[in-house]
C-alpha atoms as a PDB file:
ATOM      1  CA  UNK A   1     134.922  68.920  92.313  1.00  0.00           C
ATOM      2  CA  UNK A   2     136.109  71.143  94.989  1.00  0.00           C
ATOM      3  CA  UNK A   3     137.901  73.537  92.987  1.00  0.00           C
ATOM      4  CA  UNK A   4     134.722  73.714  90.747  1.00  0.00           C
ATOM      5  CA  UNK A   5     132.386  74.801  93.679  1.00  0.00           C
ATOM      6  CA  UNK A   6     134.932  77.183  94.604  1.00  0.00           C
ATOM      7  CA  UNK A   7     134.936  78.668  90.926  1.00  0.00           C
ATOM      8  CA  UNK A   8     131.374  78.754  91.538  1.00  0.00           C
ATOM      9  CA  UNK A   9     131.054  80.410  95.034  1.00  0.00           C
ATOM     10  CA  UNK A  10     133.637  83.164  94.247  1.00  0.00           C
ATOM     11  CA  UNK A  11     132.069  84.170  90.943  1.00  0.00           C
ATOM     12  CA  UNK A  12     130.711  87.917  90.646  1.00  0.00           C
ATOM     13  CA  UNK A  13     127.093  86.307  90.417  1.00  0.00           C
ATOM     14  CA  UNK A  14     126.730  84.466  93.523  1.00  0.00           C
ATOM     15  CA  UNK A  15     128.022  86.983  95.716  1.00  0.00           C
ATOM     16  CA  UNK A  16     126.081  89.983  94.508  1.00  0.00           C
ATOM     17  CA  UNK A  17     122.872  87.342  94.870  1.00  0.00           C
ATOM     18  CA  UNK A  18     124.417  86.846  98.783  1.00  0.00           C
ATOM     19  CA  UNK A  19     124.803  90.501  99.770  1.00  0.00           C
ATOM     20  CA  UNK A  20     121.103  91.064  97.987  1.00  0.00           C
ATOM     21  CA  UNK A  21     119.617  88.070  99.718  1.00  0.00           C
ATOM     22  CA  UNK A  22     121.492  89.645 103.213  1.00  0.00           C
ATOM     23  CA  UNK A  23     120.434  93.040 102.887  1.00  0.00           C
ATOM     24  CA  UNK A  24     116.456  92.161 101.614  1.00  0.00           C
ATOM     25  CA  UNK A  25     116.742  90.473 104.836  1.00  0.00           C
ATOM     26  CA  UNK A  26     117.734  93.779 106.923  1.00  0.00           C
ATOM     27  CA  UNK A  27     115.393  95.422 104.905  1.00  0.00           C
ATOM     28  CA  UNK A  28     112.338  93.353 106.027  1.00  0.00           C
ATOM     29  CA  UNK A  29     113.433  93.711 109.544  1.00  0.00           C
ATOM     30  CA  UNK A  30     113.482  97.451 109.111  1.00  0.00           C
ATOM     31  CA  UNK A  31     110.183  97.762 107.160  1.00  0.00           C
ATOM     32  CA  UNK A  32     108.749  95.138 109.533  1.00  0.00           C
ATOM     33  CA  UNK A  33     109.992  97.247 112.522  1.00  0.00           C
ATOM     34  CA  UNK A  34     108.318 100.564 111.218  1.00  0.00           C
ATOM     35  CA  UNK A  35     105.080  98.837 109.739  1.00  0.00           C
ATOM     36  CA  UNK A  36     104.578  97.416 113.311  1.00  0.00           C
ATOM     37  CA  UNK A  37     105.582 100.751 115.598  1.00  0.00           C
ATOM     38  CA  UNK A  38     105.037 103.815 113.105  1.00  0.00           C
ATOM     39  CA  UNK A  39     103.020 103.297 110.405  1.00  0.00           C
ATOM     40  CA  UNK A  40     100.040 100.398 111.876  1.00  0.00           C
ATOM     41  CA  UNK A  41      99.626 102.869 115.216  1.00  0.00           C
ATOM     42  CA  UNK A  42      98.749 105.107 113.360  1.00  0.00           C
ATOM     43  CA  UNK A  43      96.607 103.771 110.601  1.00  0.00           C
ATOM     44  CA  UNK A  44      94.788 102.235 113.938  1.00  0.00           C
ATOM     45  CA  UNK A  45      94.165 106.320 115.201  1.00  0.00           C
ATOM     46  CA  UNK A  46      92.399 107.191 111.934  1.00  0.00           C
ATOM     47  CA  UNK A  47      90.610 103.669 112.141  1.00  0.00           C
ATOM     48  CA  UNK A  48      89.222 104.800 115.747  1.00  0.00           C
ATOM     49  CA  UNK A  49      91.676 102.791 117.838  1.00  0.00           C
ATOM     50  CA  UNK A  50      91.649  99.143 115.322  1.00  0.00           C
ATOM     51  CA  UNK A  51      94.617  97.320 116.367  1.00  0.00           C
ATOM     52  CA  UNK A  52      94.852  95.017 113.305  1.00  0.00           C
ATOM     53  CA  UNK A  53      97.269  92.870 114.382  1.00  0.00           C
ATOM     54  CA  UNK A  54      94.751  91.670 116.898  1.00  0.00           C
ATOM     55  CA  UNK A  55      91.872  91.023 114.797  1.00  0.00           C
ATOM     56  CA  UNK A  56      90.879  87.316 114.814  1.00  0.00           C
ATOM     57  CA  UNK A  57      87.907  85.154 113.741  1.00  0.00           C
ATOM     58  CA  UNK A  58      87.824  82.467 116.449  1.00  0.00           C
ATOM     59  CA  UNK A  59      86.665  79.093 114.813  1.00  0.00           C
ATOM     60  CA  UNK A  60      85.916  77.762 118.149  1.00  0.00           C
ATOM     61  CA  UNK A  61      83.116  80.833 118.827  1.00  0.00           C
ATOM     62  CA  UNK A  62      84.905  81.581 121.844  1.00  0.00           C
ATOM     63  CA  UNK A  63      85.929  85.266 121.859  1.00  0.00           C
ATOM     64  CA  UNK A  64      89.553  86.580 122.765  1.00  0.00           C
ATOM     65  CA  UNK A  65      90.935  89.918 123.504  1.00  0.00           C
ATOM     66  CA  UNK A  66      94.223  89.336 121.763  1.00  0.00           C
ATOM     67  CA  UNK A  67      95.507  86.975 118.933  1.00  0.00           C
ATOM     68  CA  UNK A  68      98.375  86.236 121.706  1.00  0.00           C
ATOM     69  CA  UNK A  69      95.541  85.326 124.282  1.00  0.00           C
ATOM     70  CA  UNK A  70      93.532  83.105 121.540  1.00  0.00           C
ATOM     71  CA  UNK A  71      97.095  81.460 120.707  1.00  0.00           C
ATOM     72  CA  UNK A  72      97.728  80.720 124.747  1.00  0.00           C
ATOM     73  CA  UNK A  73      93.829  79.104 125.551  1.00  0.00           C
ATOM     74  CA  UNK A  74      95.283  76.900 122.203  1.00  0.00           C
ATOM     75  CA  UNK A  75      92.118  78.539 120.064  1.00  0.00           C
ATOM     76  CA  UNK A  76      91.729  77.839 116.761  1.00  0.00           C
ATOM     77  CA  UNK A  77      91.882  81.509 114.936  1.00  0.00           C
ATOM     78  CA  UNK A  78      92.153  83.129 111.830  1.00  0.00           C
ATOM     79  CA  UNK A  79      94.313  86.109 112.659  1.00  0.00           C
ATOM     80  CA  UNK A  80      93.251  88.374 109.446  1.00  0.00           C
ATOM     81  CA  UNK A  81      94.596  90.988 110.886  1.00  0.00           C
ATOM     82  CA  UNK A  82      98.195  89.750 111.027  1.00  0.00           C
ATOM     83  CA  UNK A  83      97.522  89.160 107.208  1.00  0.00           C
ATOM     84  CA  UNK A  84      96.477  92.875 107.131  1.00  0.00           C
ATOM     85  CA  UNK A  85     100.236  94.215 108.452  1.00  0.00           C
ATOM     86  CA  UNK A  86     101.563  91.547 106.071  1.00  0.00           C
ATOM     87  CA  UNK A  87      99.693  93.051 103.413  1.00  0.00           C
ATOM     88  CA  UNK A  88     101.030  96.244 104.288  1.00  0.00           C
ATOM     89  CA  UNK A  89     104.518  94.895 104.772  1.00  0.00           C
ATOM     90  CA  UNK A  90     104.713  93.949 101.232  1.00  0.00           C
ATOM     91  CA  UNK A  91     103.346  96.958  99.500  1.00  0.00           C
ATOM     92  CA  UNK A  92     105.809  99.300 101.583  1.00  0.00           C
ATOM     93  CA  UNK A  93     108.357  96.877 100.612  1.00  0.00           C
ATOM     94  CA  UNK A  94     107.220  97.035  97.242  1.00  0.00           C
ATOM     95  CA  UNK A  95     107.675 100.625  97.193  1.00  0.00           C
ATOM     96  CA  UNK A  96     111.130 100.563  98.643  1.00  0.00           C
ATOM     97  CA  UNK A  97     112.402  98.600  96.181  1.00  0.00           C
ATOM     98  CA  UNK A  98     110.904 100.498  93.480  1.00  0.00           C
ATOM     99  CA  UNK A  99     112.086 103.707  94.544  1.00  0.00           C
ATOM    100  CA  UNK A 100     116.094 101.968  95.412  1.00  0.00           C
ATOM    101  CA  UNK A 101     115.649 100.608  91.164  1.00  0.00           C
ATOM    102  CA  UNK A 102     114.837 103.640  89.989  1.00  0.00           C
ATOM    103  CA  UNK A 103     117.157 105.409  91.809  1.00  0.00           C
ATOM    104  CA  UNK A 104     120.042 103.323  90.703  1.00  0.00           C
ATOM    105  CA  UNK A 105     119.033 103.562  87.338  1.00  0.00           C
ATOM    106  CA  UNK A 106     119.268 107.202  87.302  1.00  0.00           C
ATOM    107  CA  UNK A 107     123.022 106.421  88.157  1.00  0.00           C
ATOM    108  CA  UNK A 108     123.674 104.473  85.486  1.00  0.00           C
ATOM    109  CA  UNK A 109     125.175 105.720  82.632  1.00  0.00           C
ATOM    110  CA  UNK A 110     122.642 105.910  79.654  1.00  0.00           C
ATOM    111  CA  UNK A 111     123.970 103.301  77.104  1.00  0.00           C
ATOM    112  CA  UNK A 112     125.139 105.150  73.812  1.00  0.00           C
ATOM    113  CA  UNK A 113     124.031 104.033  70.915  1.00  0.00           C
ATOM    114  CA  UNK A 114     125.608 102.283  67.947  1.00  0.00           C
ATOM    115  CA  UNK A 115     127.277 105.090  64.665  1.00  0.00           C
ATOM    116  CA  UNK A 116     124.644 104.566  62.228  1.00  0.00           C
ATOM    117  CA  UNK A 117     126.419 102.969  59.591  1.00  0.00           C
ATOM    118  CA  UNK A 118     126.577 105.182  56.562  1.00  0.00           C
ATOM    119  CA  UNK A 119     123.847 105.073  54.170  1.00  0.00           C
ATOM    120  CA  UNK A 120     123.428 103.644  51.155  1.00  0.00           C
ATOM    121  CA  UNK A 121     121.551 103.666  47.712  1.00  0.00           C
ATOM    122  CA  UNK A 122     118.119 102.523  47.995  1.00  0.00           C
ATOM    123  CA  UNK A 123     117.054  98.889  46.027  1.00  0.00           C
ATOM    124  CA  UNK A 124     115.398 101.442  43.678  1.00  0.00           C
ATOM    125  CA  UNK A 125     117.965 103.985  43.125  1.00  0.00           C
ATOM    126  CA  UNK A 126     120.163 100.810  42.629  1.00  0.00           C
ATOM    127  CA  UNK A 127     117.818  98.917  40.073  1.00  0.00           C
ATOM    128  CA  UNK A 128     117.807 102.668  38.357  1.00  0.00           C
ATOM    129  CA  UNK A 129     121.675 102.531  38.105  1.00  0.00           C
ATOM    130  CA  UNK A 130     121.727  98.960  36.545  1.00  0.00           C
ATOM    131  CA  UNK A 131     118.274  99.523  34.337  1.00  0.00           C
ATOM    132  CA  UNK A 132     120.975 102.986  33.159  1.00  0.00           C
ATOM    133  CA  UNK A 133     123.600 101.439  32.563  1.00  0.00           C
ATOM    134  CA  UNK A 134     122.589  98.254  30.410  1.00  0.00           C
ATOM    135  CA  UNK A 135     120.418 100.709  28.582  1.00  0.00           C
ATOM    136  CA  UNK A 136     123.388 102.733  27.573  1.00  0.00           C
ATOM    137  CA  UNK A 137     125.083  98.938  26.087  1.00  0.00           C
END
């Protein structure tokens, strides 16, 4: 059994899946990291100074200046704006990934296709050729 699992573990499959599970992980971090400092900063300017990942609905009616300040009085929130940069987070990850696909399929080497085989008499020519040749009998 522990030779199998070993078989498994060092096939092709699992460790492509590991290093693509490891680096989707760095990936988030980075795309996380510029979401949060570059891009969120400066939707926030155009939104006339919105910091969304402080925008709350307080279920207790209490009002709080910052999710982190709601989260320390031990408020009940909904923190839509964190949802917002997760939103955000996605597409932009979304995109990423599109553009890293595409990009490695333009490295791939088109597939060629298969010699067409040579071609043949039709059913009709060949129903000609019989219909000929029992009418010369």
């Amino acid at each position: 059994m522990l030779k199998e699992f070993k078989n498994f573990i060092m096939t092709g499959n699992v460790i492509d899946f590991a290093v693509a599970v490891i680096m989707a992980g760095a990936l988030g971090l980075v795309i996380k990291g510029f979401v949060n400092n570059i891009a969120m900063p400066f939707v926030g300017y155009f939104t006339g100074g919105i910091d969304f990942g402080n925008l709350l609905y307080a279920m207790d009616g209490k009002e709080y200046a910052t999710l982190e300040a709601a989260k320390k009085a031990g408020g009940a929130v909904i923190a839509y704006g964190a949802w917002i940069n997760t939103i955000i987070n996605l597409l932009i990850v979304g995109l990423v990934m599109f553009i890293i696909v595409k990009a490695y399929n333009k490295t791939k080497k088109p597939v060629e296709a298969a010699p067409e085989a040579p071609k043949g008499p039709t059913q009709e020519e060949l129903l000609i050729e019989i219909r000929d040749l029992l009418s010369k009998k």
